[in-house]
Every structure is written in structure tokens, then in C-alpha cells.
PDB file of N, CA and C in Angstrom:
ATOM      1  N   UNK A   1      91.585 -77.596 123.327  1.00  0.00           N
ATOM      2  CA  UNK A   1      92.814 -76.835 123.427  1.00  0.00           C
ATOM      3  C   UNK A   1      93.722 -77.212 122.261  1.00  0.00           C
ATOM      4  N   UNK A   2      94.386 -75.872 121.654  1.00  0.00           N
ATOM      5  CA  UNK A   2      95.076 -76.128 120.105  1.00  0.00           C
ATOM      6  C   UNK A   2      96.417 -76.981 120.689  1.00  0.00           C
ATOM      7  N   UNK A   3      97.454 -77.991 120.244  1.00  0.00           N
ATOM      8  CA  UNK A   3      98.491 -77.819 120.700  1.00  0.00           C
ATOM      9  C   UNK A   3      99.431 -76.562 119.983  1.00  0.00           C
ATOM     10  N   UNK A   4     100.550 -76.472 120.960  1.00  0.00           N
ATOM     11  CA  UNK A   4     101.337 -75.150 120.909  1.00  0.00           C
ATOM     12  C   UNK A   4     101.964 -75.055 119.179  1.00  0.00           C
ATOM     13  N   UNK A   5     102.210 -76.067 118.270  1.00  0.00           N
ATOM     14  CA  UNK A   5     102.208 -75.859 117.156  1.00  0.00           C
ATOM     15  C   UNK A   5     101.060 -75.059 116.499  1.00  0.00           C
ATOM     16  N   UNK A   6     100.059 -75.200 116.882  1.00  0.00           N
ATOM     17  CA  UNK A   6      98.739 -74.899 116.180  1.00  0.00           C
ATOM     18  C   UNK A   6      98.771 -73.656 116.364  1.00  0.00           C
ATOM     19  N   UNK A   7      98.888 -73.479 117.690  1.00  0.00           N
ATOM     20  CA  UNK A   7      98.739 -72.122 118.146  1.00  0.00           C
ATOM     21  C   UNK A   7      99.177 -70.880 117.307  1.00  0.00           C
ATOM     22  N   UNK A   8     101.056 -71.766 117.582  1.00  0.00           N
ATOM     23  CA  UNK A   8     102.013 -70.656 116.514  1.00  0.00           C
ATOM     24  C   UNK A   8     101.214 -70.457 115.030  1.00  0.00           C
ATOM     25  N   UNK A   9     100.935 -71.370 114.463  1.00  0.00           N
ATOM     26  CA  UNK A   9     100.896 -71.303 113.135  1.00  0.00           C
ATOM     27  C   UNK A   9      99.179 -70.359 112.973  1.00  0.00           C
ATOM     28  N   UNK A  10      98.400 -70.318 113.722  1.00  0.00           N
ATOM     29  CA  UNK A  10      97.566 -69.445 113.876  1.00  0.00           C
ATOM     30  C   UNK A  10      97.419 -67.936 114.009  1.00  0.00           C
ATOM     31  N   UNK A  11      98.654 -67.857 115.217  1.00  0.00           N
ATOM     32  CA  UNK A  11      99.085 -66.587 115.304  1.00  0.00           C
ATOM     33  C   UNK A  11     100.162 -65.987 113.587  1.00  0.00           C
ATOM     34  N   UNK A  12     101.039 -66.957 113.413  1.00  0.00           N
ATOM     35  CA  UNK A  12     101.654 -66.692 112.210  1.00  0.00           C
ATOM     36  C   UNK A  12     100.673 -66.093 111.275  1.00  0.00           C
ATOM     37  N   UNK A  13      99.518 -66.490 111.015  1.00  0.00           N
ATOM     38  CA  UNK A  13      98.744 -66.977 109.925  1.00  0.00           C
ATOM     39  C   UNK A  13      98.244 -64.958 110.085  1.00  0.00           C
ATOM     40  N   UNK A  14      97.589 -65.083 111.525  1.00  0.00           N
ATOM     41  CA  UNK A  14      96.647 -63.785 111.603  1.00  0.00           C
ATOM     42  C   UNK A  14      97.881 -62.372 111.470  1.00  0.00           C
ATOM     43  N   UNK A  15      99.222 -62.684 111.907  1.00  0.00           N
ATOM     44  CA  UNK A  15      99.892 -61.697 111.642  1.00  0.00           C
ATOM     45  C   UNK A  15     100.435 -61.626 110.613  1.00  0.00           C
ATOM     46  N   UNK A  16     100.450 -62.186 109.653  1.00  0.00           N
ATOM     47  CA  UNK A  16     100.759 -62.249 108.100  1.00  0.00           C
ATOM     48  C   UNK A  16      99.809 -61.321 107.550  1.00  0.00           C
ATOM     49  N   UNK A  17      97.911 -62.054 107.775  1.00  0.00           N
ATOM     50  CA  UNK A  17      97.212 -61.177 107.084  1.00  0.00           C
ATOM     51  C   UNK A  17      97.167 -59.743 107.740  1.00  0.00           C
ATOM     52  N   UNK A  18      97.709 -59.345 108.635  1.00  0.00           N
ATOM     53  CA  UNK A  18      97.152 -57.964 109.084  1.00  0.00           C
ATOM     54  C   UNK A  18      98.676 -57.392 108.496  1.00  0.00           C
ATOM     55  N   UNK A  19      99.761 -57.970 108.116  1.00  0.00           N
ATOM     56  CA  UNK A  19     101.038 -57.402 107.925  1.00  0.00           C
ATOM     57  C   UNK A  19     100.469 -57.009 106.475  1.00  0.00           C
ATOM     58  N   UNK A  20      99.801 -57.906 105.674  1.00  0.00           N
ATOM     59  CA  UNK A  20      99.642 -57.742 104.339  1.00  0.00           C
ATOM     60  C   UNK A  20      98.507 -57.118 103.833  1.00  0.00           C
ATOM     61  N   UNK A  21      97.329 -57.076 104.345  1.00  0.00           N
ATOM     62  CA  UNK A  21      96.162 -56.391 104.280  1.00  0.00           C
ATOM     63  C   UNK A  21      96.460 -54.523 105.131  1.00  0.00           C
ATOM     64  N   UNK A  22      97.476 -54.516 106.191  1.00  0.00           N
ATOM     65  CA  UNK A  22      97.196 -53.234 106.757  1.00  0.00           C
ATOM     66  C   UNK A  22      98.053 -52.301 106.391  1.00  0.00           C
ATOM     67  N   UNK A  23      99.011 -52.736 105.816  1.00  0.00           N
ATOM     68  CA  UNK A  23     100.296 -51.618 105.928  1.00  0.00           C
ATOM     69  C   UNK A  23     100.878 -52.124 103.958  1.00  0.00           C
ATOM     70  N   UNK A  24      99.863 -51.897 103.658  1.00  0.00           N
ATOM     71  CA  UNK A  24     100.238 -51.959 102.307  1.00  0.00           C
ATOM     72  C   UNK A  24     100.060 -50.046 101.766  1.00  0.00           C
ATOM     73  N   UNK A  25     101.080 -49.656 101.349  1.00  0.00           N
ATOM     74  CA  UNK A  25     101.356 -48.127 100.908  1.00  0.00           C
ATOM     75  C   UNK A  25     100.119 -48.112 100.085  1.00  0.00           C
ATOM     76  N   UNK A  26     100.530 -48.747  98.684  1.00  0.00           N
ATOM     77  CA  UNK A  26      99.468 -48.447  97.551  1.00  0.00           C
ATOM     78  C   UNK A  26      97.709 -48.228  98.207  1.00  0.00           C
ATOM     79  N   UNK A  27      97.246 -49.355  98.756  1.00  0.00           N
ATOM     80  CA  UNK A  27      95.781 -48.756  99.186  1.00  0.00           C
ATOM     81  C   UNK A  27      95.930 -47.778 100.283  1.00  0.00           C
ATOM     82  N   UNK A  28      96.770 -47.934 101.371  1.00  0.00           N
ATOM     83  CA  UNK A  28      96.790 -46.396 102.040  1.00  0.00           C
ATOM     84  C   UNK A  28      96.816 -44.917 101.346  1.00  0.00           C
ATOM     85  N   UNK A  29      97.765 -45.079 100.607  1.00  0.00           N
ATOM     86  CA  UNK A  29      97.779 -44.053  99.360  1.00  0.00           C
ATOM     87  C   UNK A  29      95.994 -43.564  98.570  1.00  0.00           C
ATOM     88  N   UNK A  30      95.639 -44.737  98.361  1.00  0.00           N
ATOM     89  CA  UNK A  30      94.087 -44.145  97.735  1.00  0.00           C
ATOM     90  C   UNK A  30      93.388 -43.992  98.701  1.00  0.00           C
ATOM     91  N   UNK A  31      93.608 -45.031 100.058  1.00  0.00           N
ATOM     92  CA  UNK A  31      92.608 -44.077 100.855  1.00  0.00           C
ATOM     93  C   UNK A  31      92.765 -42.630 101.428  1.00  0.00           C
ATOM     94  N   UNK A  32      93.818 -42.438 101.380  1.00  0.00           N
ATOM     95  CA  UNK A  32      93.766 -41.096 102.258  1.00  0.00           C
ATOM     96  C   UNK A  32      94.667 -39.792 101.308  1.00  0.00           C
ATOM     97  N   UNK A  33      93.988 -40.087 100.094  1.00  0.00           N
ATOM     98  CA  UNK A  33      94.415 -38.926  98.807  1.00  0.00           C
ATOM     99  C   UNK A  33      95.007 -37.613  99.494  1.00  0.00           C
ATOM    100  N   UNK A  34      94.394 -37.229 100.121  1.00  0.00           N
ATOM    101  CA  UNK A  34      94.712 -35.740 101.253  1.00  0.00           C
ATOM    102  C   UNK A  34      96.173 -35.604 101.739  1.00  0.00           C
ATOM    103  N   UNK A  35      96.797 -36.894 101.689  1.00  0.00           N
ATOM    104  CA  UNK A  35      98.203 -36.721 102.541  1.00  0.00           C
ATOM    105  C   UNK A  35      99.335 -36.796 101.656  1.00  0.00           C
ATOM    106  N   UNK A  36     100.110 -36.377 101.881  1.00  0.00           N
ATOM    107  CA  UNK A  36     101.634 -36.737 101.025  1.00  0.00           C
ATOM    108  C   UNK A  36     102.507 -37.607 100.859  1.00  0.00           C
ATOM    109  N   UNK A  37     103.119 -38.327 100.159  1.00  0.00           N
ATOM    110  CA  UNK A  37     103.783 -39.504 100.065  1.00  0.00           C
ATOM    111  C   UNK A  37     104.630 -39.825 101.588  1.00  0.00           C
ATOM    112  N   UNK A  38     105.215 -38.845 102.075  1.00  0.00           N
ATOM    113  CA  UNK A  38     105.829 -38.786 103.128  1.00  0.00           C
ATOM    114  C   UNK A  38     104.787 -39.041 104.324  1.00  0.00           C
ATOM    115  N   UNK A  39     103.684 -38.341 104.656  1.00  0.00           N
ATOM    116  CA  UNK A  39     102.762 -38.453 105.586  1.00  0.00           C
ATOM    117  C   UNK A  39     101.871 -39.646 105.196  1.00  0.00           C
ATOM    118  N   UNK A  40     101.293 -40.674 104.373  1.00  0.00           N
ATOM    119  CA  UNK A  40     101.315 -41.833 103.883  1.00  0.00           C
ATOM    120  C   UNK A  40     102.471 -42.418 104.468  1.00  0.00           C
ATOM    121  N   UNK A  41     103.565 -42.822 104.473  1.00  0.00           N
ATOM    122  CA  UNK A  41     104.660 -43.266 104.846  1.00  0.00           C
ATOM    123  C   UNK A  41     104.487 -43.345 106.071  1.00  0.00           C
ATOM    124  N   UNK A  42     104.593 -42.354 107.057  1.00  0.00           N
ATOM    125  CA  UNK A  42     104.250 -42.144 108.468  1.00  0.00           C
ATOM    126  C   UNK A  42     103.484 -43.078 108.907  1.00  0.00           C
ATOM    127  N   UNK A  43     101.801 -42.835 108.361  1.00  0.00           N
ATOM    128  CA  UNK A  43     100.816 -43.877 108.336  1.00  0.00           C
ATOM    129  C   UNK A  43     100.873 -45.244 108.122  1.00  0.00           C
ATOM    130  N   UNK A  44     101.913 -45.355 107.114  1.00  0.00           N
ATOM    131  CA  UNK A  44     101.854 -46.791 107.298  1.00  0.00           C
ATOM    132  C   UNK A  44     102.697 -47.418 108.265  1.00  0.00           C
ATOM    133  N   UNK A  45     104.224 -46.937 109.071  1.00  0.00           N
ATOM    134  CA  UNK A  45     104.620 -46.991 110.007  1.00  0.00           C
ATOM    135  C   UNK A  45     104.113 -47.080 111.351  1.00  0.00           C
ATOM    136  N   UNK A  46     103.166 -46.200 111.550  1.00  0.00           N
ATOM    137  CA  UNK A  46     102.391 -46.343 112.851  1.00  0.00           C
ATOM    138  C   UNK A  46     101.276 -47.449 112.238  1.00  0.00           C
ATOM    139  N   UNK A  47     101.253 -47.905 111.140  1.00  0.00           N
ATOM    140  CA  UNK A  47      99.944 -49.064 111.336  1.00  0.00           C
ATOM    141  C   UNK A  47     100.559 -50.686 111.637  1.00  0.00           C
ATOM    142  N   UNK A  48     102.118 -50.360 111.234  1.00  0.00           N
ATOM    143  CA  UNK A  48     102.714 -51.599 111.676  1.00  0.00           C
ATOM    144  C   UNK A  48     103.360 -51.488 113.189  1.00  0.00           C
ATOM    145  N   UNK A  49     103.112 -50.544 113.806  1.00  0.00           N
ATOM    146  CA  UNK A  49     103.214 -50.678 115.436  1.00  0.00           C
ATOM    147  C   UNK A  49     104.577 -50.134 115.598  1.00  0.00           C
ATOM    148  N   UNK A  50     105.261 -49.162 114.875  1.00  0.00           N
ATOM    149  CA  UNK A  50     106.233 -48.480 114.986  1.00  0.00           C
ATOM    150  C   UNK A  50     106.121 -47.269 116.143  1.00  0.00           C
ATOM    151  N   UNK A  51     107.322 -47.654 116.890  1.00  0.00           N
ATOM    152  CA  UNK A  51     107.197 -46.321 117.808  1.00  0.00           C
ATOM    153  C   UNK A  51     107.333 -44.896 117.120  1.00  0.00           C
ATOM    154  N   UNK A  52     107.510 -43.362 117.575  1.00  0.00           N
ATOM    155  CA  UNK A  52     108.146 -42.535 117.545  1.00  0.00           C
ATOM    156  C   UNK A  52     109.403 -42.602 116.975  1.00  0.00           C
ATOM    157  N   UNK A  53     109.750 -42.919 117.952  1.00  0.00           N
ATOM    158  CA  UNK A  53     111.340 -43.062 117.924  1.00  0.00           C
ATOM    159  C   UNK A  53     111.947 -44.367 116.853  1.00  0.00           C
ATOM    160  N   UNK A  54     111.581 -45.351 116.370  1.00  0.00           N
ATOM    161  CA  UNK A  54     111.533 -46.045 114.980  1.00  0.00           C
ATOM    162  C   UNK A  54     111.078 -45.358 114.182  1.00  0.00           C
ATOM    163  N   UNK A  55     110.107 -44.714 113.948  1.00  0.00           N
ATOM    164  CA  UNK A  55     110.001 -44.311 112.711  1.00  0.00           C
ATOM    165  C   UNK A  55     111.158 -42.934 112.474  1.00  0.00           C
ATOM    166  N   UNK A  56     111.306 -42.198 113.128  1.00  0.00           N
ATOM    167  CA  UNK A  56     112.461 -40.890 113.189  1.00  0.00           C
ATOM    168  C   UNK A  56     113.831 -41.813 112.675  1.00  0.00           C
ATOM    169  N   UNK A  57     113.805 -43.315 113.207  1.00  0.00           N
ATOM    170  CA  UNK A  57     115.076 -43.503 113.148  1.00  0.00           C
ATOM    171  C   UNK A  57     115.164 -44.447 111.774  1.00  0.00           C
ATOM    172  N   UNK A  58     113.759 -44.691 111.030  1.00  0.00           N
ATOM    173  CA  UNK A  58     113.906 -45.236 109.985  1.00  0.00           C
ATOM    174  C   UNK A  58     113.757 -44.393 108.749  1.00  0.00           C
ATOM    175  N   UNK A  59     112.868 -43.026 108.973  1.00  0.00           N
ATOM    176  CA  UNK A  59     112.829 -42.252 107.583  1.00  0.00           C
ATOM    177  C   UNK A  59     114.251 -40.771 108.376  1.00  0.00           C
ATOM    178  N   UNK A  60     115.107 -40.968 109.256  1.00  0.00           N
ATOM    179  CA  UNK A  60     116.196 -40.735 109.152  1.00  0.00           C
ATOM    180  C   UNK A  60     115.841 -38.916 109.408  1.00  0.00           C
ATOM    181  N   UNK A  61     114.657 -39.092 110.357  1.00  0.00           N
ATOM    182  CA  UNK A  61     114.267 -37.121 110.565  1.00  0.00           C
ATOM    183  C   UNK A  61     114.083 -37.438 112.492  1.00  0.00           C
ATOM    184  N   UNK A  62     113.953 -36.409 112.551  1.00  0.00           N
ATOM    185  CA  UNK A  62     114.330 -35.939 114.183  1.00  0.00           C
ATOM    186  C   UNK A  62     112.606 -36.437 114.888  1.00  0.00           C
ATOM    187  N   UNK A  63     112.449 -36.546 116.224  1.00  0.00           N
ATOM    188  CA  UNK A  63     111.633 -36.841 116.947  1.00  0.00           C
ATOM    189  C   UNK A  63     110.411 -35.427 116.835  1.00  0.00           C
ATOM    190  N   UNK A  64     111.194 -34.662 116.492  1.00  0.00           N
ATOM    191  CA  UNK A  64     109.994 -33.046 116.536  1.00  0.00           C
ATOM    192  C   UNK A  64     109.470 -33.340 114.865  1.00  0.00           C
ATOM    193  N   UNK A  65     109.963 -33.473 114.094  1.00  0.00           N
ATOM    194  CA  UNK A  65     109.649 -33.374 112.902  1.00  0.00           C
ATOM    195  C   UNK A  65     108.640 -34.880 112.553  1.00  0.00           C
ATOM    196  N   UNK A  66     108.816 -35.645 113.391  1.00  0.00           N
ATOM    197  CA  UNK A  66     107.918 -36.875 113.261  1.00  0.00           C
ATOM    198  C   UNK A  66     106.463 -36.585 114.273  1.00  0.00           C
ATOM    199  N   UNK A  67     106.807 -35.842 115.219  1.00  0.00           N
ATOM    200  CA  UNK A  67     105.465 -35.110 115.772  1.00  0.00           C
ATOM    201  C   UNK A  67     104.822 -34.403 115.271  1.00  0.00           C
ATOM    202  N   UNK A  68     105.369 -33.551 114.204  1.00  0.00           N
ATOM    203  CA  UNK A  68     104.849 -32.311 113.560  1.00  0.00           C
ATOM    204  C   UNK A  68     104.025 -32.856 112.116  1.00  0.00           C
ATOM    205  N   UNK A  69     104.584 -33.805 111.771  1.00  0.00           N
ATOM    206  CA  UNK A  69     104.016 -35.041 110.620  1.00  0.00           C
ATOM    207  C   UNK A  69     103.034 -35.279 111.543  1.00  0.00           C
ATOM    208  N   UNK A  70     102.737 -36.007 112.243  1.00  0.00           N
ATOM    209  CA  UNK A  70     101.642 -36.628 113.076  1.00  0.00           C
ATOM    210  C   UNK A  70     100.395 -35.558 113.363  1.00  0.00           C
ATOM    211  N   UNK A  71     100.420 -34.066 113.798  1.00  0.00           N
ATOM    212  CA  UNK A  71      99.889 -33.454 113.528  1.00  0.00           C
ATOM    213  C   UNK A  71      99.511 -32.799 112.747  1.00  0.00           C
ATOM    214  N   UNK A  72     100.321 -33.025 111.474  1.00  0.00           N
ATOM    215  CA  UNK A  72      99.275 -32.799 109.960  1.00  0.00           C
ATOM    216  C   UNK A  72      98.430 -33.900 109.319  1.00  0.00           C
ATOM    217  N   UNK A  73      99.054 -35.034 109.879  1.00  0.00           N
ATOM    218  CA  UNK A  73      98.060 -36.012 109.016  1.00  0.00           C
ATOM    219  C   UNK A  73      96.790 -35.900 110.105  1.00  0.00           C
ATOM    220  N   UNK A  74      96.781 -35.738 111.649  1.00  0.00           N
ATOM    221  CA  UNK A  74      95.454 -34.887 112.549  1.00  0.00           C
ATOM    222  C   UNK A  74      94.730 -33.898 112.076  1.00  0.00           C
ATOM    223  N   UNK A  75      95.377 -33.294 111.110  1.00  0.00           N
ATOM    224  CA  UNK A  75      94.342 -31.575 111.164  1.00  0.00           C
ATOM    225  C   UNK A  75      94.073 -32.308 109.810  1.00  0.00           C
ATOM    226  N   UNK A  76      94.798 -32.673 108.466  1.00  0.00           N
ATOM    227  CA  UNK A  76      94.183 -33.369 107.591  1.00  0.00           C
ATOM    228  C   UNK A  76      93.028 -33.940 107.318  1.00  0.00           C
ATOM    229  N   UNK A  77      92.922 -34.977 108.349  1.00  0.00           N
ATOM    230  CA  UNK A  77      92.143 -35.574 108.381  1.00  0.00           C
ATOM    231  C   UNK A  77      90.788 -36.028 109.510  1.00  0.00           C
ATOM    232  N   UNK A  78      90.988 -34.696 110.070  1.00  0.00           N
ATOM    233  CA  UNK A  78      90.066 -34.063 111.334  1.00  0.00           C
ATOM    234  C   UNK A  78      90.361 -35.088 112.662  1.00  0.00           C
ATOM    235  N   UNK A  79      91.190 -35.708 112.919  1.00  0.00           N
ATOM    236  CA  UNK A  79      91.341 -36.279 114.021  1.00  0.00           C
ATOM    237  C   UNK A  79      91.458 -35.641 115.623  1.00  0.00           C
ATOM    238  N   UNK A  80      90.462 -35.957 116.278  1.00  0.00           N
ATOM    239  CA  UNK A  80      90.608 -35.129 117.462  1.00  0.00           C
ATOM    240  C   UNK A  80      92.275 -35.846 118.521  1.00  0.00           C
ATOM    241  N   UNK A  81      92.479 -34.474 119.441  1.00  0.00           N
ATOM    242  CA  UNK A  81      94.097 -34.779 119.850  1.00  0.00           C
ATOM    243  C   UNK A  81      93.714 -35.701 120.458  1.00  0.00           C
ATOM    244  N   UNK A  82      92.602 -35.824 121.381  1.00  0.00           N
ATOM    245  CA  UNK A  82      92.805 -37.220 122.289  1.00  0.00           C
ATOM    246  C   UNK A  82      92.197 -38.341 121.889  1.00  0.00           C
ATOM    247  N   UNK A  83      91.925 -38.611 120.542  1.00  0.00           N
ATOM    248  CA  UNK A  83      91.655 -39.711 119.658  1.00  0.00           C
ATOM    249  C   UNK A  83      93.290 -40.562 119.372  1.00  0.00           C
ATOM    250  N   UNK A  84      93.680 -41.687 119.871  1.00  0.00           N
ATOM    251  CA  UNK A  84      94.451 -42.768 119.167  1.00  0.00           C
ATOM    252  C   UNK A  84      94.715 -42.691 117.961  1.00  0.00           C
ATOM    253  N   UNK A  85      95.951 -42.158 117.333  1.00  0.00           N
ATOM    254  CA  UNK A  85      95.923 -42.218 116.192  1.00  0.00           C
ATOM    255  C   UNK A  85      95.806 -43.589 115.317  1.00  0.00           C
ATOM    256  N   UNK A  86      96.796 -44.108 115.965  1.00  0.00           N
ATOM    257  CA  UNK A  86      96.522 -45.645 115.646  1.00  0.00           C
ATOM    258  C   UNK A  86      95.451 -46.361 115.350  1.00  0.00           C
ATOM    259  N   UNK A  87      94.573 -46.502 116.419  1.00  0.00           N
ATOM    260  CA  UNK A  87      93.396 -47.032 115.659  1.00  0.00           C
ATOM    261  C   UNK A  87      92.212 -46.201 115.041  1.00  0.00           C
ATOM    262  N   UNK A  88      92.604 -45.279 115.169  1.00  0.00           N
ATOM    263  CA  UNK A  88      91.914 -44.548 113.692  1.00  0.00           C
ATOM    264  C   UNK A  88      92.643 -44.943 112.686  1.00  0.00           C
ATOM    265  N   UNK A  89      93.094 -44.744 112.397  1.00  0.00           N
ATOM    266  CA  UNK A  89      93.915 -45.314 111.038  1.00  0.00           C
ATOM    267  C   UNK A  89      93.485 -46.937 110.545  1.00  0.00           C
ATOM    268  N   UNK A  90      93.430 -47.217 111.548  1.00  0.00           N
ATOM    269  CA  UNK A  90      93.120 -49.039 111.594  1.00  0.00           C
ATOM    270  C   UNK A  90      91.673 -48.865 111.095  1.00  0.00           C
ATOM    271  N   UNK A  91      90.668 -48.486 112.031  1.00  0.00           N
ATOM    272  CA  UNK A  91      89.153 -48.368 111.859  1.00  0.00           C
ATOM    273  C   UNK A  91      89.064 -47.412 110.293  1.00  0.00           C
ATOM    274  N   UNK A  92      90.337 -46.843 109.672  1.00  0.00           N
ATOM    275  CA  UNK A  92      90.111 -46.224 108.545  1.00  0.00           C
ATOM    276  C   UNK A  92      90.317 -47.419 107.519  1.00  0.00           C
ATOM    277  N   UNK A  93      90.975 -47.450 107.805  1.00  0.00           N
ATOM    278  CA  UNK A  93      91.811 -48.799 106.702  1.00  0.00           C
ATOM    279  C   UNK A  93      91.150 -50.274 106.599  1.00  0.00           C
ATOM    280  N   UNK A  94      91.146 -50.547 108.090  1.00  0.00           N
ATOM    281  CA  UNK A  94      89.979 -52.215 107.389  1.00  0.00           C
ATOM    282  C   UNK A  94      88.812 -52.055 108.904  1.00  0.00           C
ATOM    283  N   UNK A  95      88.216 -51.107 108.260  1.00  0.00           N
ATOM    284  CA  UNK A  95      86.933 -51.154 109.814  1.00  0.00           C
ATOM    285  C   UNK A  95      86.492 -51.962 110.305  1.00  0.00           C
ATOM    286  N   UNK A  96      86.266 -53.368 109.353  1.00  0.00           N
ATOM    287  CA  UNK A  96      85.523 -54.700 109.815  1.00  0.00           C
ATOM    288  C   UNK A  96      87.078 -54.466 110.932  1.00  0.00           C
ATOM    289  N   UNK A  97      87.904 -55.191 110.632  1.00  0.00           N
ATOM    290  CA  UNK A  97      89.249 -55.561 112.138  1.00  0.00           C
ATOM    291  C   UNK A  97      88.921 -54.818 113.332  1.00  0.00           C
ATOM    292  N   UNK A  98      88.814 -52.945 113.130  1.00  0.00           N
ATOM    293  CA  UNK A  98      88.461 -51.679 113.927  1.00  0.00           C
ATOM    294  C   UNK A  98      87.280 -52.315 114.978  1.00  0.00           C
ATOM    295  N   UNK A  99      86.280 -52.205 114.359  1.00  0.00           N
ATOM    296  CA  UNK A  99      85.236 -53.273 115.409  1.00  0.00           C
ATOM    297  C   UNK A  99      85.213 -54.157 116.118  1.00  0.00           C
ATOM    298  N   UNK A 100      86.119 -55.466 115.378  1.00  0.00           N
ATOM    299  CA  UNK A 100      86.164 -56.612 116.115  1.00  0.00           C
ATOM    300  C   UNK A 100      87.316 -56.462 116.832  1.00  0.00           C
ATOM    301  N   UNK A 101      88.654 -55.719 116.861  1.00  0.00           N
ATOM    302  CA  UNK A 101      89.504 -55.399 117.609  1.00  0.00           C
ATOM    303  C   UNK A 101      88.894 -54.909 119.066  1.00  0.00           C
ATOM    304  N   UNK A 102      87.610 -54.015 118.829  1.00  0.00           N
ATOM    305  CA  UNK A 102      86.830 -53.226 120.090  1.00  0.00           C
ATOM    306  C   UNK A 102      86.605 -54.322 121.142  1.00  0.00           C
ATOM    307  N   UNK A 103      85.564 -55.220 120.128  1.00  0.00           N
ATOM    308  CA  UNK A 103      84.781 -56.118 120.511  1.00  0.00           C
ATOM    309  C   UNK A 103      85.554 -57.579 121.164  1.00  0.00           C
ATOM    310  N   UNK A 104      86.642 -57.560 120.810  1.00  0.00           N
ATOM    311  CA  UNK A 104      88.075 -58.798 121.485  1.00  0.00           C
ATOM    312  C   UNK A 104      88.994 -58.054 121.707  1.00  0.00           C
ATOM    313  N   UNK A 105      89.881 -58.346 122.928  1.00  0.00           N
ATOM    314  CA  UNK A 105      91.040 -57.921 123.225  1.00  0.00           C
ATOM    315  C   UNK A 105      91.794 -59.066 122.550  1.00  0.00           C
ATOM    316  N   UNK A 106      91.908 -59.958 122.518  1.00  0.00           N
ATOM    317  CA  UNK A 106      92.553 -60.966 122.139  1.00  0.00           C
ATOM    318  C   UNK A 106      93.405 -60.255 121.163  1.00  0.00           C
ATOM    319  N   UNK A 107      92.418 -59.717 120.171  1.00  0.00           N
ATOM    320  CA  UNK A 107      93.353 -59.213 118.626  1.00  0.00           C
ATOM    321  C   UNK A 107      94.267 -57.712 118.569  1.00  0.00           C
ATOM    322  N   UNK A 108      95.040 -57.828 118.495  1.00  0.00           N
ATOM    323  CA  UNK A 108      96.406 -56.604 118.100  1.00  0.00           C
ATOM    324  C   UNK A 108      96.628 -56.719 116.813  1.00  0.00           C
ATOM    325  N   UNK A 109      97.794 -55.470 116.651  1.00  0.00           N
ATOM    326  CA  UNK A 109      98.519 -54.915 115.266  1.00  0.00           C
ATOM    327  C   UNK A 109      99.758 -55.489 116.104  1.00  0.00           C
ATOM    328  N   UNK A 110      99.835 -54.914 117.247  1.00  0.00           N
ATOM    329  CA  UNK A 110     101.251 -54.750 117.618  1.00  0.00           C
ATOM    330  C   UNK A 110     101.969 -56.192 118.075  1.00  0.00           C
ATOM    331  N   UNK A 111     103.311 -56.268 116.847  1.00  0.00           N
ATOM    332  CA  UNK A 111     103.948 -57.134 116.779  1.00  0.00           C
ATOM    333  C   UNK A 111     104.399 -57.829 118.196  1.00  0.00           C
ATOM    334  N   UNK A 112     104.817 -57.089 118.906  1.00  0.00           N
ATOM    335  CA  UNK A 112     105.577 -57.478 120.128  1.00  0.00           C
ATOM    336  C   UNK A 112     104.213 -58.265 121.293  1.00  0.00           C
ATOM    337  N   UNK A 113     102.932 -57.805 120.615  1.00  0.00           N
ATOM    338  CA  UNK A 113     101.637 -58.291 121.598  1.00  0.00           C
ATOM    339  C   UNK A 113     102.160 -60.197 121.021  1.00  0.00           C
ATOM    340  N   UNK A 114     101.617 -59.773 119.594  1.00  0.00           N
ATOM    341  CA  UNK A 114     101.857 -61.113 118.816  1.00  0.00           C
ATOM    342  C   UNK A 114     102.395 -61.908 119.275  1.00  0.00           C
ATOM    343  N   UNK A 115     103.871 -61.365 119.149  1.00  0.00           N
ATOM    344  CA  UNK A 115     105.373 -62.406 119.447  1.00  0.00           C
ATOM    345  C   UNK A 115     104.617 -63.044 121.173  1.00  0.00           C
ATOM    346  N   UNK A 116     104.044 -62.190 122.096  1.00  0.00           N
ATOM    347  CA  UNK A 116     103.831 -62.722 123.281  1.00  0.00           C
ATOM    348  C   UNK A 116     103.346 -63.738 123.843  1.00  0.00           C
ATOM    349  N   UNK A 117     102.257 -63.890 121.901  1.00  0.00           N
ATOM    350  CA  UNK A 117     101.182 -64.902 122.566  1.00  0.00           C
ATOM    351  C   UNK A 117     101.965 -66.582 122.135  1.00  0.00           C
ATOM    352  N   UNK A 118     103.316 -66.483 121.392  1.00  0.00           N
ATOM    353  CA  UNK A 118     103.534 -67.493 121.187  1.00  0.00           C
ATOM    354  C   UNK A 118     104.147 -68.502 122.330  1.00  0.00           C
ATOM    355  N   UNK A 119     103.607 -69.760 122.078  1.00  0.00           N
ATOM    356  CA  UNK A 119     104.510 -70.882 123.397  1.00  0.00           C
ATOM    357  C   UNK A 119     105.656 -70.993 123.609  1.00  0.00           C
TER     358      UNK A 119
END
């Protein structure tokens, strides 16, 4: 058993690399050429575990117009409606994580899971 220092600094460690490996614009940008700087933007918001309603309230547009984004980067990029956007995006972006995320619950994006697991 880690003590509770260890722990933190583990969890620190794994949410650093997924802060810095997942939600970096520039490689989202080359991966998904098809979308627009703005819908890129979106994407990288929902890959850092942004609600709806955060992202409307951080690129400063209405709750319909952040849905209507969400369904172009879907038809874009053939996503079926009852597919997770989220972890498509994830399984797009670093698939090795996409898998082993399947394969462990243990591992999240979402910050607030993170913050939970600390002592």
C-alpha cells in the first residue's frame, strides 16, 4: 500500500500527462484536418472534461450553438448519435489510453474523478 503522499503525487503525475498529451490544440488540429479552428476548440474542451455549459460559458456562445458545434464535428467525422463523444475523441487522439481506459475503470480524463481519488 502507497502512503497517501505517493498516492497524490501519482495521481498528480497521471493527470499532468493526460492534461499534456490530450488536450494539446496543435496535434488535435492535425488530427482532425476536417474541422475548424472553432470546432477543434470544442474538441479540445470536451477532451479536458468540460461540461456543455463550461464550454458555452468559456468560448462566450449560447448552449444551442455549442450543441449545434457538437453535431458538426458528429456528421464530420461520422460519429454515430449514440456513440460518446468523448471517448471517441479520446480513442481518436491517444488509442493506446482509449483501450486501457476500457480495460480499467480506475483511469479517467475527468478532472473532478481525479481530484476524488486524492487522500
Amino acid at each position: 500500500m502507497l502512503k497517501p503522499s505517493s498516492q497524490r503525487n501519482i495521481i498528480n503525475a497521471v493527470h499532468q500527462h493526460l492534461h499534456n498529451h490530450l488536450s494539446d490544440s496543435c496535434n488535435l488540429a492535425n488530427l482532425l484536418p476536417l474541422l475548424t479552428k472553432s470546432k477543434v476548440e470544442v474538441c479540445n474542451l470536451i477532451l479536458q472534461g468540460k461540461k456543455r455549459s463550461e464550454i458555452d460559458r468559456l468560448l462566450n456562445k449560447t448552449e444551442k450553438n455549442i450543441d449545434v458545434v457538437r453535431a458538426h464535428i458528429r456528421k464530420k467525422l461520422n460519429i454515430p448519435g449514440e456513440q460518446d463523444l468523448k471517448k471517441y475523441l479520446i480513442k481518436l487522439v491517444h488509442p493506446t489510453f482509449g483501450v486501457m481506459r476500457q480495460s480499467c475503470s480506475a483511469y479517467s480524463l475527468n478532472r473532478k474523478y481525479l481530484s476524488s481519488l486524492k487522500p
